[in-house]
N, C-alpha and C. Protein backbone atom coordinates (compact mmCIF):
# COMPACT_ATOMS: atom_id res chain seq x y z
N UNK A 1 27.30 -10.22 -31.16
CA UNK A 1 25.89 -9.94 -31.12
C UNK A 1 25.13 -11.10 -30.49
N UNK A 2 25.41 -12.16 -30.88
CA UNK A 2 24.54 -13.69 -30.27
C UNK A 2 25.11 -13.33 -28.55
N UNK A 3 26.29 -13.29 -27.92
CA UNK A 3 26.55 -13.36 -26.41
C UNK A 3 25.53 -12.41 -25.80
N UNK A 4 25.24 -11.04 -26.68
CA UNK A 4 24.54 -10.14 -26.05
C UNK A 4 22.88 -10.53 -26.21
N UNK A 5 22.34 -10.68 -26.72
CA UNK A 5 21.20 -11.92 -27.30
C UNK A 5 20.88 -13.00 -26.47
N UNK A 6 22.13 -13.62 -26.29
CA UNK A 6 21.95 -15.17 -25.37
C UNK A 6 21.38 -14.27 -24.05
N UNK A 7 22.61 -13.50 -23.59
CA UNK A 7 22.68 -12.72 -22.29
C UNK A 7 20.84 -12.22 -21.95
N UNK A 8 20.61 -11.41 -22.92
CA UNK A 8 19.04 -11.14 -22.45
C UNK A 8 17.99 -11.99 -22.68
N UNK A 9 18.52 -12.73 -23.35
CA UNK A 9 17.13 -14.13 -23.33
C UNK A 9 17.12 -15.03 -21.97
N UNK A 10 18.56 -14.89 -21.16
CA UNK A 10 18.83 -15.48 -19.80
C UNK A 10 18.15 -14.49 -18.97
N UNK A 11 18.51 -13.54 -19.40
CA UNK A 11 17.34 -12.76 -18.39
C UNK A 11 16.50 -12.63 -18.30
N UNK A 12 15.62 -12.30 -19.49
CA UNK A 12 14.29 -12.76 -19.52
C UNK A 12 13.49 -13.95 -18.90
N UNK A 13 14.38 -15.49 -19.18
CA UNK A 13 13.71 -16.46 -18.53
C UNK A 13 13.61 -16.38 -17.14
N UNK A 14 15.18 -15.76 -16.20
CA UNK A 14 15.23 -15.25 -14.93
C UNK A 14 14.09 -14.43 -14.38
N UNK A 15 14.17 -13.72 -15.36
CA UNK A 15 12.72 -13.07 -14.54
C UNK A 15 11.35 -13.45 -14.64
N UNK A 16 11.21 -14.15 -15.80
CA UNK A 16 9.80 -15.12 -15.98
C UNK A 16 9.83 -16.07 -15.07
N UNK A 17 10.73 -16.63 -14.22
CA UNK A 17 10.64 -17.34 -13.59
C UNK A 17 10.59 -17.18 -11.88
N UNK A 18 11.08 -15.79 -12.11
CA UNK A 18 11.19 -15.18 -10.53
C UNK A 18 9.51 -14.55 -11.01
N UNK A 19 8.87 -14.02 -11.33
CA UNK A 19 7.51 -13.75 -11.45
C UNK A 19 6.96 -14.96 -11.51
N UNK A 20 6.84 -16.64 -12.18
CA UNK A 20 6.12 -17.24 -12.16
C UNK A 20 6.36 -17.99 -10.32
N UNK A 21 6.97 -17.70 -9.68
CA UNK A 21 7.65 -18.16 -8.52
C UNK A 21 6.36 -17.13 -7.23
N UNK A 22 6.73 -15.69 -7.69
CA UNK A 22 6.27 -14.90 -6.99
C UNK A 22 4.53 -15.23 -7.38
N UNK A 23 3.91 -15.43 -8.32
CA UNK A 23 2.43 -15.54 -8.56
C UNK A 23 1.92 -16.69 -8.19
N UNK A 24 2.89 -17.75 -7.88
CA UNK A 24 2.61 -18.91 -6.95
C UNK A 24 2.45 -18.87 -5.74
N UNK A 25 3.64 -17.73 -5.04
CA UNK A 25 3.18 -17.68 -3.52
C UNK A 25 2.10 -16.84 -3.55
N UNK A 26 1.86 -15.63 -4.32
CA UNK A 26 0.66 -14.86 -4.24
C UNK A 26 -0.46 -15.56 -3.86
N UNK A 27 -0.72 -16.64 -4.69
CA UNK A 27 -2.08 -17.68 -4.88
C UNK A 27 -1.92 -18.34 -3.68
N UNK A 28 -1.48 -18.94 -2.80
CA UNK A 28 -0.92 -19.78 -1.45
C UNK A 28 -1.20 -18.58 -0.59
N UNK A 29 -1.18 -17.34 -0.19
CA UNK A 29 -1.23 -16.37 0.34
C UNK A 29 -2.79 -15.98 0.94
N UNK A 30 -2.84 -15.59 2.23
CA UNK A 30 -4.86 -15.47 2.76
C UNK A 30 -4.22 -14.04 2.21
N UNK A 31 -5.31 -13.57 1.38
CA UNK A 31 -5.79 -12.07 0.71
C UNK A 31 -5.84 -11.00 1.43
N UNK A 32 -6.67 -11.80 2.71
CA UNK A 32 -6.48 -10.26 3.97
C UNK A 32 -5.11 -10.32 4.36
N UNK A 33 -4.17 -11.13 4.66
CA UNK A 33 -3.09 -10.54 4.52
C UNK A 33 -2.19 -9.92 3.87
N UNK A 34 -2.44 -10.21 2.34
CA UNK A 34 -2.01 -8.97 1.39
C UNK A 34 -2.73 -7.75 1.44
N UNK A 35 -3.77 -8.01 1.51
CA UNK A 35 -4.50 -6.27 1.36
C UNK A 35 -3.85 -5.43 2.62
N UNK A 36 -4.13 -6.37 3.66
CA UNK A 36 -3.92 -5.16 5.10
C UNK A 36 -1.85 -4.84 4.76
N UNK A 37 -1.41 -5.60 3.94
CA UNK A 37 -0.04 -5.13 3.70
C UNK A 37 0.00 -4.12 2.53
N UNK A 38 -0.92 -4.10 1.80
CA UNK A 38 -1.53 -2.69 0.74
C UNK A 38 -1.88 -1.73 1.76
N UNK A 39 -2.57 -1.45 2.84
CA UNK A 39 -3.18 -0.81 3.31
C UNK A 39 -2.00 -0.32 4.37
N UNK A 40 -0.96 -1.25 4.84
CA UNK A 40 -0.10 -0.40 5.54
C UNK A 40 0.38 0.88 4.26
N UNK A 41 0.84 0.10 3.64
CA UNK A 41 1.68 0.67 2.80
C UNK A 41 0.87 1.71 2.62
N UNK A 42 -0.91 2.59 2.18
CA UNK A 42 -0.59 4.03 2.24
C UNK A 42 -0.92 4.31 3.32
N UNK A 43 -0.99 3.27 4.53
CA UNK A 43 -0.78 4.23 5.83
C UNK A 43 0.38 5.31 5.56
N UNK A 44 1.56 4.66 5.18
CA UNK A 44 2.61 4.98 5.39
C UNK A 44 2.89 6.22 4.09
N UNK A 45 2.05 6.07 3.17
CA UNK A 45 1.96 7.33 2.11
C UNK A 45 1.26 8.33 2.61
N UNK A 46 0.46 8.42 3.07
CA UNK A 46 -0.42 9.12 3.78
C UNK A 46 0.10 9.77 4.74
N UNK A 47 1.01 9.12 5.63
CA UNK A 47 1.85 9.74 6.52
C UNK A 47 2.72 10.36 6.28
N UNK A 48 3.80 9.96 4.99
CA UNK A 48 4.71 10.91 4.40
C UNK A 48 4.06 12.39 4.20
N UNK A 49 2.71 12.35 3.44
CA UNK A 49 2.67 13.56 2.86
C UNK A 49 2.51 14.50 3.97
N UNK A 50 1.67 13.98 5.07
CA UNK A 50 1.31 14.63 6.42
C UNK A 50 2.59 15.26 6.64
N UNK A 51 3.48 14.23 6.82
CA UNK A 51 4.74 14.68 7.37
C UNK A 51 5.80 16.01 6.69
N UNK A 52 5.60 16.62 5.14
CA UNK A 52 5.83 17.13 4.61
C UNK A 52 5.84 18.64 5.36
N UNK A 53 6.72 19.49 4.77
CA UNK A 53 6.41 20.73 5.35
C UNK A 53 6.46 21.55 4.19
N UNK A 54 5.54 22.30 3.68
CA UNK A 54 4.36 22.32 4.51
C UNK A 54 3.85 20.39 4.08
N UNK A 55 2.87 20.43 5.06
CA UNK A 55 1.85 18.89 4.73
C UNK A 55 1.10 19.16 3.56
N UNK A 56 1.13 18.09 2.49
CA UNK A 56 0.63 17.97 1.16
C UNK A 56 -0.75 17.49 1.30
N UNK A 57 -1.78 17.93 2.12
CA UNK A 57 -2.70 17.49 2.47
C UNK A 57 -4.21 16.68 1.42
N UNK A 58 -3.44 17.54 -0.40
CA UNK A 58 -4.38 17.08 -0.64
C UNK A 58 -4.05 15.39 -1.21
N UNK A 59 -2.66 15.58 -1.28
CA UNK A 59 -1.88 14.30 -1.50
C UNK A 59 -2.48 12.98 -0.59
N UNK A 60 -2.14 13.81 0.70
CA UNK A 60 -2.49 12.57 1.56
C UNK A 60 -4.19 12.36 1.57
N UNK A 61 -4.95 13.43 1.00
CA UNK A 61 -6.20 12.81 1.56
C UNK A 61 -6.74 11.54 0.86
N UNK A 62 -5.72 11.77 -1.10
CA UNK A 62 -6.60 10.57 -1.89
C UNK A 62 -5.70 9.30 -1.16
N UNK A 63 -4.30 8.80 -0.61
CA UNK A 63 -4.13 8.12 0.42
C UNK A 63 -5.17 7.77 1.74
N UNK A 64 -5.74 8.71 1.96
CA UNK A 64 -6.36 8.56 3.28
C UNK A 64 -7.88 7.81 3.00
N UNK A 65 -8.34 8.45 1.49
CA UNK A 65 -9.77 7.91 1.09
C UNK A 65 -9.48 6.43 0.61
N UNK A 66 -8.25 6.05 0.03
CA UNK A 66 -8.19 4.89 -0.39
C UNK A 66 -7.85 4.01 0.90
N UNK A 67 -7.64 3.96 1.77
CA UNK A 67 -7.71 3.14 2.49
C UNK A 67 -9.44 3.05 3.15
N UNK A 68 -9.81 4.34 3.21
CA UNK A 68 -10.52 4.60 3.79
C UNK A 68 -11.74 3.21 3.02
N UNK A 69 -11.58 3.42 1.73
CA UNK A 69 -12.67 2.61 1.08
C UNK A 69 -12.17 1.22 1.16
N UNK A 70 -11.04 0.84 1.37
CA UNK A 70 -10.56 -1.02 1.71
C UNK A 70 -11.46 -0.84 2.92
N UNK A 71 -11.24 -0.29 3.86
CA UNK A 71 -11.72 -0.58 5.19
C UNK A 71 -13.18 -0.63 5.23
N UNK A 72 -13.79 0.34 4.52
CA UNK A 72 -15.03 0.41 4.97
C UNK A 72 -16.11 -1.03 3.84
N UNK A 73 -15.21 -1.14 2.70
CA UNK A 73 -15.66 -2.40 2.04
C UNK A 73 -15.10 -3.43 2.60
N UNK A 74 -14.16 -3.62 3.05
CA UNK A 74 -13.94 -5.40 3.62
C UNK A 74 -13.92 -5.10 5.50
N UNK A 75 -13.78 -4.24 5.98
CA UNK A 75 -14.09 -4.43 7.27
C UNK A 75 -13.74 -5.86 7.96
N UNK A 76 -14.23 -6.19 9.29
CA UNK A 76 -13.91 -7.33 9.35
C UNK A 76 -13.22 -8.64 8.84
N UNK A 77 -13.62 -8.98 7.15
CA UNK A 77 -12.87 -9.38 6.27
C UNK A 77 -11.38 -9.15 6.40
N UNK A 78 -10.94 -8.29 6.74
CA UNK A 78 -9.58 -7.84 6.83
C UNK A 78 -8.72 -9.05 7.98
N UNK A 79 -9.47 -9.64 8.74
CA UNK A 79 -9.13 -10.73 9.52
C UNK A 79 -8.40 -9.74 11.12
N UNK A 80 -6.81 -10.07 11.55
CA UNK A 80 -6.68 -9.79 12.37
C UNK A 80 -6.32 -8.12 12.03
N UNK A 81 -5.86 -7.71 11.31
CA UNK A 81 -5.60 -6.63 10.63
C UNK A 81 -6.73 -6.18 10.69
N UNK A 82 -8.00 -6.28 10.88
CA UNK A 82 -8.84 -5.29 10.94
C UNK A 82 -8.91 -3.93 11.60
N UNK A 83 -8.95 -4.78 12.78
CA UNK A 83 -8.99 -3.19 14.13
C UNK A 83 -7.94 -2.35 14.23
N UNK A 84 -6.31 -2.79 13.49
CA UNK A 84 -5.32 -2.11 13.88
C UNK A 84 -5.55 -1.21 12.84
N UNK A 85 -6.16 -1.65 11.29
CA UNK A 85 -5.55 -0.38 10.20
C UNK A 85 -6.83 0.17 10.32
N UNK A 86 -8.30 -0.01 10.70
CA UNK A 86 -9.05 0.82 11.32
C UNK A 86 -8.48 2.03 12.02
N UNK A 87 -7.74 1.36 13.25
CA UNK A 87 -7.14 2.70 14.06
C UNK A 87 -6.54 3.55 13.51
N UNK A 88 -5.66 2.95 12.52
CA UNK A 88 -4.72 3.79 11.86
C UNK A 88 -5.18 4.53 10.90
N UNK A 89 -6.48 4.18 10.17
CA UNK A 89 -7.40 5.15 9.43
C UNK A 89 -7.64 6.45 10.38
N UNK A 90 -8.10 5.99 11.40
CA UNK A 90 -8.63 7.24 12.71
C UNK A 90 -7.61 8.09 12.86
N UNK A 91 -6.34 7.45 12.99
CA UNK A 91 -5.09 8.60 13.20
C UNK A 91 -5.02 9.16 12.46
N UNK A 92 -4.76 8.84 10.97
CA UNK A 92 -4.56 9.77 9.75
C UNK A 92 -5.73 10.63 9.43
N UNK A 93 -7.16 10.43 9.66
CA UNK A 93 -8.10 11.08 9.61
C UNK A 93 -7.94 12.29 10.59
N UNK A 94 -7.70 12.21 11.78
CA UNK A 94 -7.39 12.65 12.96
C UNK A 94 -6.49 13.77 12.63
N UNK A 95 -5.23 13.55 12.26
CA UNK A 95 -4.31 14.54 12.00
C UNK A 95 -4.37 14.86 10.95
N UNK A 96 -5.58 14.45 9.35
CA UNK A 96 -5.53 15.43 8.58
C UNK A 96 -6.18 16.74 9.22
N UNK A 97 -7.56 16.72 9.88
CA UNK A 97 -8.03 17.22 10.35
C UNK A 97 -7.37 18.61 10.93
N UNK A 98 -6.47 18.36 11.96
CA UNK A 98 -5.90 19.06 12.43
C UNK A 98 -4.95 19.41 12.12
N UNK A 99 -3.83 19.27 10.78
CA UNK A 99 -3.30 19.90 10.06
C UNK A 99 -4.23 21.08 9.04
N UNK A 100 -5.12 20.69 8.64
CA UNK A 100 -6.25 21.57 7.62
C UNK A 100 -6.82 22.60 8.30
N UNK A 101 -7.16 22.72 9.49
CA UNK A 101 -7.77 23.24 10.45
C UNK A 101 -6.63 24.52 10.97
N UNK A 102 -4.86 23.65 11.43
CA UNK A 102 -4.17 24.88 11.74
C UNK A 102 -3.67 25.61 10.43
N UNK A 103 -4.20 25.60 9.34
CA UNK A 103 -3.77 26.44 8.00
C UNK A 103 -2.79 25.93 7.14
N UNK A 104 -2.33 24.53 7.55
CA UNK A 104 -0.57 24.70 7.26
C UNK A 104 -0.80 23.63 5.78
């Protein structure tokens, strides 16, 4: 019983320590570059659902609004990442559009 005990108290510190490791680089990290790496990421949800057959449109739209509201609250803020996940808002806006529109 103590080896199995020792065993998860080693793990525990392992991972308290791989999290106190990871919340250090977080803090060292410019913010617009985490967010616009949030913001790929539901590019890329957003696009799955699109991509679905049929397209899960209403899936992707709360994807599509949540970026939609990073962008339109930090704008510029977003640094170089601005104009690209802008565009990429436009695309996904773009082809919800025209998925909703052909019925599917």
């Amino acid at each position: 019983m103590t080896d199995a005990r020792e065993s998860s108290d080693s793990n525990d510190s392992n991972e308290t320590e791989e999290l106190d490791l990871l919340r250090r680089e977080l803090a060292t990290s410019d913010p617009a570059v985490v967010i616009a790496n949030h913001c790929y990421g539901l590019f890329e949800l957003a696009a799955v659902y699109l991509s679905e057959q049929p397209p899960r449109l209403t899936e992707a739209q709360v994807a599509i609004d949540a970026l939609g509201g990073i962008v339109d609250a930090l704008g510029d803020r977003l640094g170089e990442a601005a104009e690209p996940v802008a565009e990429g808002l436009a695309q996904l806006r773009l082809a919800w559009v025209q998925l909703q529109a052909a019925g599917t």
